[in-house]
Protein backbone atom coordinates (compact mmCIF):
# COMPACT_ATOMS: atom_id res chain seq x y z
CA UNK A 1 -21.06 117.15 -19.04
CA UNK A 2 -21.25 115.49 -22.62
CA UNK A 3 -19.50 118.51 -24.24
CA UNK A 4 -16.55 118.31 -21.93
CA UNK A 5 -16.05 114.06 -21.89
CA UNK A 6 -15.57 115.09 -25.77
CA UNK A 7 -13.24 118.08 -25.79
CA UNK A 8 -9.53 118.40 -24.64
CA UNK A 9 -8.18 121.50 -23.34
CA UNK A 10 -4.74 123.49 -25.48
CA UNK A 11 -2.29 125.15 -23.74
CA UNK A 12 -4.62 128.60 -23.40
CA UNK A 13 -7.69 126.16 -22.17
CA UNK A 14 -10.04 126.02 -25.44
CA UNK A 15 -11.45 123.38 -26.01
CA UNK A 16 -10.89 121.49 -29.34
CA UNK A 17 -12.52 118.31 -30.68
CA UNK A 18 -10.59 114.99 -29.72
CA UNK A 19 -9.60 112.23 -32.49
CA UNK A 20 -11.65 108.74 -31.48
CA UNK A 21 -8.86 107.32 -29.74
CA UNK A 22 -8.29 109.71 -27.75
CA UNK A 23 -11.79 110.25 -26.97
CA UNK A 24 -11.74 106.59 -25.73
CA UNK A 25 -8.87 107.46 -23.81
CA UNK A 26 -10.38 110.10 -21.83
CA UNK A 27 -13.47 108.44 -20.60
CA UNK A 28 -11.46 105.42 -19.56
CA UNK A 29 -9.49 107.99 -17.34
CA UNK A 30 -12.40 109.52 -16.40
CA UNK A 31 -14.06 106.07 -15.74
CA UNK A 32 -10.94 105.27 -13.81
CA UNK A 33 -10.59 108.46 -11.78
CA UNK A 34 -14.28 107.64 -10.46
CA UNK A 35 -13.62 104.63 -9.40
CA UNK A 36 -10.10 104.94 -7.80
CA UNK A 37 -11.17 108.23 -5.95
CA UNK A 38 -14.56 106.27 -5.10
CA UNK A 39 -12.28 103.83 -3.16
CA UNK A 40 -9.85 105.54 -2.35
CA UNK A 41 -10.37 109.07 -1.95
CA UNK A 42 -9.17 112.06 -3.66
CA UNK A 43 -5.84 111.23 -2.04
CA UNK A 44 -4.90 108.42 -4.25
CA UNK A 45 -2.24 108.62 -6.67
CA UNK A 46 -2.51 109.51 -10.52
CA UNK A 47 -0.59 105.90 -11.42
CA UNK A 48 -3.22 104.27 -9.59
CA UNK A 49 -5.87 105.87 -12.02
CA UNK A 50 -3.37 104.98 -15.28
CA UNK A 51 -3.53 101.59 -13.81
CA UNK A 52 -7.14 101.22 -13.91
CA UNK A 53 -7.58 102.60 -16.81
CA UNK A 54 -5.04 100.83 -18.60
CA UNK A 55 -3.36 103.94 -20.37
CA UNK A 56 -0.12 105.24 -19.22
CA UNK A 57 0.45 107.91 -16.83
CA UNK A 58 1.51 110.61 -19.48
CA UNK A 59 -1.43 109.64 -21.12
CA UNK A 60 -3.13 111.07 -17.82
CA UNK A 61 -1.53 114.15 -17.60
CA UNK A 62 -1.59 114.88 -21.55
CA UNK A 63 -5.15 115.37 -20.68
CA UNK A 64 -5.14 116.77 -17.02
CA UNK A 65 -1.86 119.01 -16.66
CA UNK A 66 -2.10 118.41 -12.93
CA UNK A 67 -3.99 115.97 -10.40
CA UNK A 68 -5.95 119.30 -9.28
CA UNK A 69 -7.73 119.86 -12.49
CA UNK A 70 -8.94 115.78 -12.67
CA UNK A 71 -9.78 115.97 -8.93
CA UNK A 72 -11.68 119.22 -10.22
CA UNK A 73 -13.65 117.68 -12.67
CA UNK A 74 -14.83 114.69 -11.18
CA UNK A 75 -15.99 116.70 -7.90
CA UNK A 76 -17.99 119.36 -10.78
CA UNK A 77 -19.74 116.46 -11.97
CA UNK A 78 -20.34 114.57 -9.05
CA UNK A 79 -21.80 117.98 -7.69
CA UNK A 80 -23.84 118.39 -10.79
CA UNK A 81 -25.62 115.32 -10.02
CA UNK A 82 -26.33 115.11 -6.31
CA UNK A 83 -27.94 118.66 -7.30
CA UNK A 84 -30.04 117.28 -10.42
CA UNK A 85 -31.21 114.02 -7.90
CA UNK A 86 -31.93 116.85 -5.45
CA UNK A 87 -34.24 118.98 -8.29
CA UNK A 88 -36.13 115.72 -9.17
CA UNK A 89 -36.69 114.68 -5.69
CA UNK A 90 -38.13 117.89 -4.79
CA UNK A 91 -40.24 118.19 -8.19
CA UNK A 92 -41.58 115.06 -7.80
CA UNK A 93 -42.52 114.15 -4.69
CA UNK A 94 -45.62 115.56 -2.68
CA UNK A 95 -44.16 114.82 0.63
CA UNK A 96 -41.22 115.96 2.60
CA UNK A 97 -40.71 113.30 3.90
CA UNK A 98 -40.64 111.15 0.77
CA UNK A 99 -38.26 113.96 -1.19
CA UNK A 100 -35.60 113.88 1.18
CA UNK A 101 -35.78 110.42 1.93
CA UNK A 102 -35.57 109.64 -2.35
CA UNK A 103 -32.36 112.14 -2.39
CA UNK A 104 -31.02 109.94 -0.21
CA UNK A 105 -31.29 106.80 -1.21
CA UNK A 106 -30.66 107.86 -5.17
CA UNK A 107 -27.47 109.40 -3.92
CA UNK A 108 -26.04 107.20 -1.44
CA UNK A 109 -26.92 104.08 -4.13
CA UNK A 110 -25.13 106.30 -7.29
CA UNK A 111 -22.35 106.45 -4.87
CA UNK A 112 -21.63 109.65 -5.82
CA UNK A 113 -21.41 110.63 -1.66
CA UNK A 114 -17.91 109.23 -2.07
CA UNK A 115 -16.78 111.69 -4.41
CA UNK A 116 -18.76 114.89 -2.73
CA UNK A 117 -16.14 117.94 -3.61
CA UNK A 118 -12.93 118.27 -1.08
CA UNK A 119 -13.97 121.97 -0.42
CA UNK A 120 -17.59 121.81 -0.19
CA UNK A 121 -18.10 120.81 3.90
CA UNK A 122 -15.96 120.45 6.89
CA UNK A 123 -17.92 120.58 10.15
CA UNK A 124 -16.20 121.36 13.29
CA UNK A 125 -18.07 120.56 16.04
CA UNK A 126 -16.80 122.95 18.82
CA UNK A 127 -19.92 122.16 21.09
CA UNK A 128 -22.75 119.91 21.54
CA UNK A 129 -24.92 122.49 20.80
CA UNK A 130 -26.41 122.19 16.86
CA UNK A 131 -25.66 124.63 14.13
CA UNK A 132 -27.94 126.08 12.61
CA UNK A 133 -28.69 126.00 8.74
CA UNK A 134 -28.27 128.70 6.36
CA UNK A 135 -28.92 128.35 2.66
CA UNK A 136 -27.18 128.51 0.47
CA UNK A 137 -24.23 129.13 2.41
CA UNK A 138 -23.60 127.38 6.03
CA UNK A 139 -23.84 129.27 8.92
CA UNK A 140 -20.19 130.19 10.39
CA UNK A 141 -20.13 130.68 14.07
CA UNK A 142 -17.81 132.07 16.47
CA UNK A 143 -16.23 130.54 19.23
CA UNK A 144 -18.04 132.60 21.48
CA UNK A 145 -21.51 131.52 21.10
CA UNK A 146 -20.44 127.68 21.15
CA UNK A 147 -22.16 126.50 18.23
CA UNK A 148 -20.87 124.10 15.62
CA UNK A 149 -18.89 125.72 12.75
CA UNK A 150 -19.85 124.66 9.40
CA UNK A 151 -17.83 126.12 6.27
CA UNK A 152 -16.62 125.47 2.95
CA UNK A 153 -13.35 124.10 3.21
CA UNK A 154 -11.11 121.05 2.25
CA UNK A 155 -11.66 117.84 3.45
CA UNK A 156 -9.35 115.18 4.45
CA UNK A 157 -7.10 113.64 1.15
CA UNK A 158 -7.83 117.13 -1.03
CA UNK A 159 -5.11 117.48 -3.48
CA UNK A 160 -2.05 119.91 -1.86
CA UNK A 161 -2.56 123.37 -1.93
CA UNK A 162 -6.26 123.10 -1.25
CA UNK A 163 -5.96 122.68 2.27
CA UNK A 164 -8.05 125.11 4.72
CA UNK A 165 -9.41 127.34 1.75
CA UNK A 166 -12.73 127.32 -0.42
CA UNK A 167 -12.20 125.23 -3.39
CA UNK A 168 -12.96 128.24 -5.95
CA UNK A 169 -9.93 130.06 -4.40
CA UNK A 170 -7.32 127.61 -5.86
CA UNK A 171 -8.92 126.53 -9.33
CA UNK A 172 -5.66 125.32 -11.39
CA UNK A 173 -4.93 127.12 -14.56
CA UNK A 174 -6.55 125.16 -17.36
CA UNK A 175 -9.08 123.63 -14.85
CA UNK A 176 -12.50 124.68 -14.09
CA UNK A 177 -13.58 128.20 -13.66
CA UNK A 178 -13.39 129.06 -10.38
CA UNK A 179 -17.02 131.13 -10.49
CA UNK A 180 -18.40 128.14 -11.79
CA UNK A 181 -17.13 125.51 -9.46
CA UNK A 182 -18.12 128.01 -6.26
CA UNK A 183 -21.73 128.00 -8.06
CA UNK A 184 -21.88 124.30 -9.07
CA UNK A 185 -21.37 124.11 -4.88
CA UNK A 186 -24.17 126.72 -3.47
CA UNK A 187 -26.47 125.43 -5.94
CA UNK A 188 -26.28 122.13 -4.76
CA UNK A 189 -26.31 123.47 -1.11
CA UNK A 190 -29.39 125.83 -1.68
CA UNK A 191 -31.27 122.91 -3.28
CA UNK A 192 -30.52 120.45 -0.33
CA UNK A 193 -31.30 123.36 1.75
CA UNK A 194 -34.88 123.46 0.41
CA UNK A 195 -35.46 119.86 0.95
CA UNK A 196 -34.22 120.10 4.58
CA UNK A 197 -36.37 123.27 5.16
CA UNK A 198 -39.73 121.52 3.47
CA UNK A 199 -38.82 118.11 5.93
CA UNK A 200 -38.39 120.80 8.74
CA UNK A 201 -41.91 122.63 8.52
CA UNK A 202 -43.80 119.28 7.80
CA UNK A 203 -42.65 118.35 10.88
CA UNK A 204 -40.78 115.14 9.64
CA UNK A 205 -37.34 116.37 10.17
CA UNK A 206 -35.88 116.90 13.42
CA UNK A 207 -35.03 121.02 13.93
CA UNK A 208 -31.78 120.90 14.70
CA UNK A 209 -30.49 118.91 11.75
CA UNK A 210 -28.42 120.95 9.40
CA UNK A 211 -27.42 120.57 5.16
CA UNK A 212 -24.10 119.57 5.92
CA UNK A 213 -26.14 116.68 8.36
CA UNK A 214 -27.42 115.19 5.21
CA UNK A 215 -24.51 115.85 2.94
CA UNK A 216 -22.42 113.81 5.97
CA UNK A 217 -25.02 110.67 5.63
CA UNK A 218 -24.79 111.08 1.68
CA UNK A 219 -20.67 110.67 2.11
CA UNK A 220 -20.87 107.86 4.89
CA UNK A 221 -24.02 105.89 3.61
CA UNK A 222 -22.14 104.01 1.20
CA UNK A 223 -18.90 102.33 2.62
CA UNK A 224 -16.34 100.54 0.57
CA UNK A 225 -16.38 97.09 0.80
CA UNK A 226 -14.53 94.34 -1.11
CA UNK A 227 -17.46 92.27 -2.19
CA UNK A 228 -19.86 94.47 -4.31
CA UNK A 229 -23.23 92.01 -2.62
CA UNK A 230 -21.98 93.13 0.81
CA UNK A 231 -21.66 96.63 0.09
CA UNK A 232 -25.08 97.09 -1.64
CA UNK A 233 -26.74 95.12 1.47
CA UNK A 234 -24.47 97.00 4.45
CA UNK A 235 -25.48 100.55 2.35
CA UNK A 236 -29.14 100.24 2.63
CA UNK A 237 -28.57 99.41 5.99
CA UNK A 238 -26.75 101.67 7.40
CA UNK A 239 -28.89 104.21 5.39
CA UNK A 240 -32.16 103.14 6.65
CA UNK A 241 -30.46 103.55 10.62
CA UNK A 242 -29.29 106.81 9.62
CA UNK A 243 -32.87 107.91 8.03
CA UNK A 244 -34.54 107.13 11.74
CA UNK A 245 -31.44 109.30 13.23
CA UNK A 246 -32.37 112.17 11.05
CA UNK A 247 -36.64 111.85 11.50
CA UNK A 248 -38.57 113.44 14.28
CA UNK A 249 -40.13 111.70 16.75
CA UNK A 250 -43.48 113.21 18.81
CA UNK A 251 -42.87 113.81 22.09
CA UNK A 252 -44.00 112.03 24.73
């Protein structure tokens, strides 16, 4: 992540060293992009990123040719660290319970739920029957058999021309590899994967909830709120009612 925030890309997509300036340019967009996306979702508008990060809009695209490749590399390194909060939850902690539970609530507090990839999940629930988990890639099921369909596919405000396909099928010239954005994703979903299967066989977890189940509470846990106070305290709590949603309960 380091080596990128200080390297621009030329017109053939090496990377060459940036002058100080514009090094401070870039993480201000960068810085910018976070947080206007992180409101707004990855439908809002390059000017509103210039805006925030005080620079002018060509000073935007001299360093991102199109909004694709900056939607691109915020999602890489948003998906970079849910996985690395996912590795040090499960490295750390003895319990399943307790491993889940601390991806959670290190993700959903980084806020980095909000800027979760447009093509990594879309879940189509066809039935009220659950879907059943696959790692590292979701199970896709047919109409027939009436289970949900879980896939990787755009979400809701991806950029135009991403709509309906994986996100490594339309990787912008000049913007990340497409091999290495579709593996940035299935890492993160086989790691996830293993927490939910650990939760699962400890018997914390109830069976019938999915990856893309957690990845949802990591996107929703952390609404947008005006006042930064009100945010923090509405997060942990609608993050400690979504916790005893996800938990099994004995029966009887």
């Amino acid at each position: 992540m380091g080596a990128k925030a200080g390297a621009g890309l030329t017109a053939g997509g090496r990377s060459t060293p940036l002058r100080v300036d514009a090094q401070r340019n870039l993480e201000h967009v960068l810085r910018a992009a976070r947080e206007v996306f992180g409101e707004l979702g990855y439908g809002a508008p390059m000017e509103d990123v210039a805006r925030r990060a005080r620079v002018g809009v060509g000073t935007v695209y001299r360093r991102f040719p199109s909004k694709d490749v900056l939607v691109r590399r915020i999602a890489e390194e948003e998906t970079s660290r849910l996985t690395d909060q996912a590795r040090t939850a499960l490295g750390q902690e003895d319990d399943a319970w307790s491993a889940l539970s601390r991806f959670l609530r290190t993700s959903v507090a980084s806020g980095a739920g909000r800027l979760l990839p447009p093509g990594i999940l879309r879940v189509s629930a066809q039935s009220e029957e659950p879907a059943e988990a696959r790692v590292p890639l979701q199970r896709v099921a047919s109409e027939a058999d009436g289970a949900a369909e879980v896939r990787v596919v755009a979400q809701r405000g991806a950029p135009e021309g991403e709509r309906g396909e994986p996100a490594a099928a339309q990787a912008p010239e000049g913007g990340p590899d497409a091999g290495e954005e579709t593996a940035g994703a299935q890492a993160l979903l086989e790691v996830v994967g293993r927490l939910v299967e650990r939760a699962k066989a400890a018997g914390e977890l109830r069976t019938d909830v999915t990856v893309a189940d957690v990845l949802l509470v990591i996107a929703t846990g952390a609404p947008s709120l005006p006042d930064p106070s009100q945010q923090q305290a509405a997060s942990a709590r609608l993050l400690e009612i979504l916790l005893e949603g996800l938990r099994s309960r004995p029966v009887g």
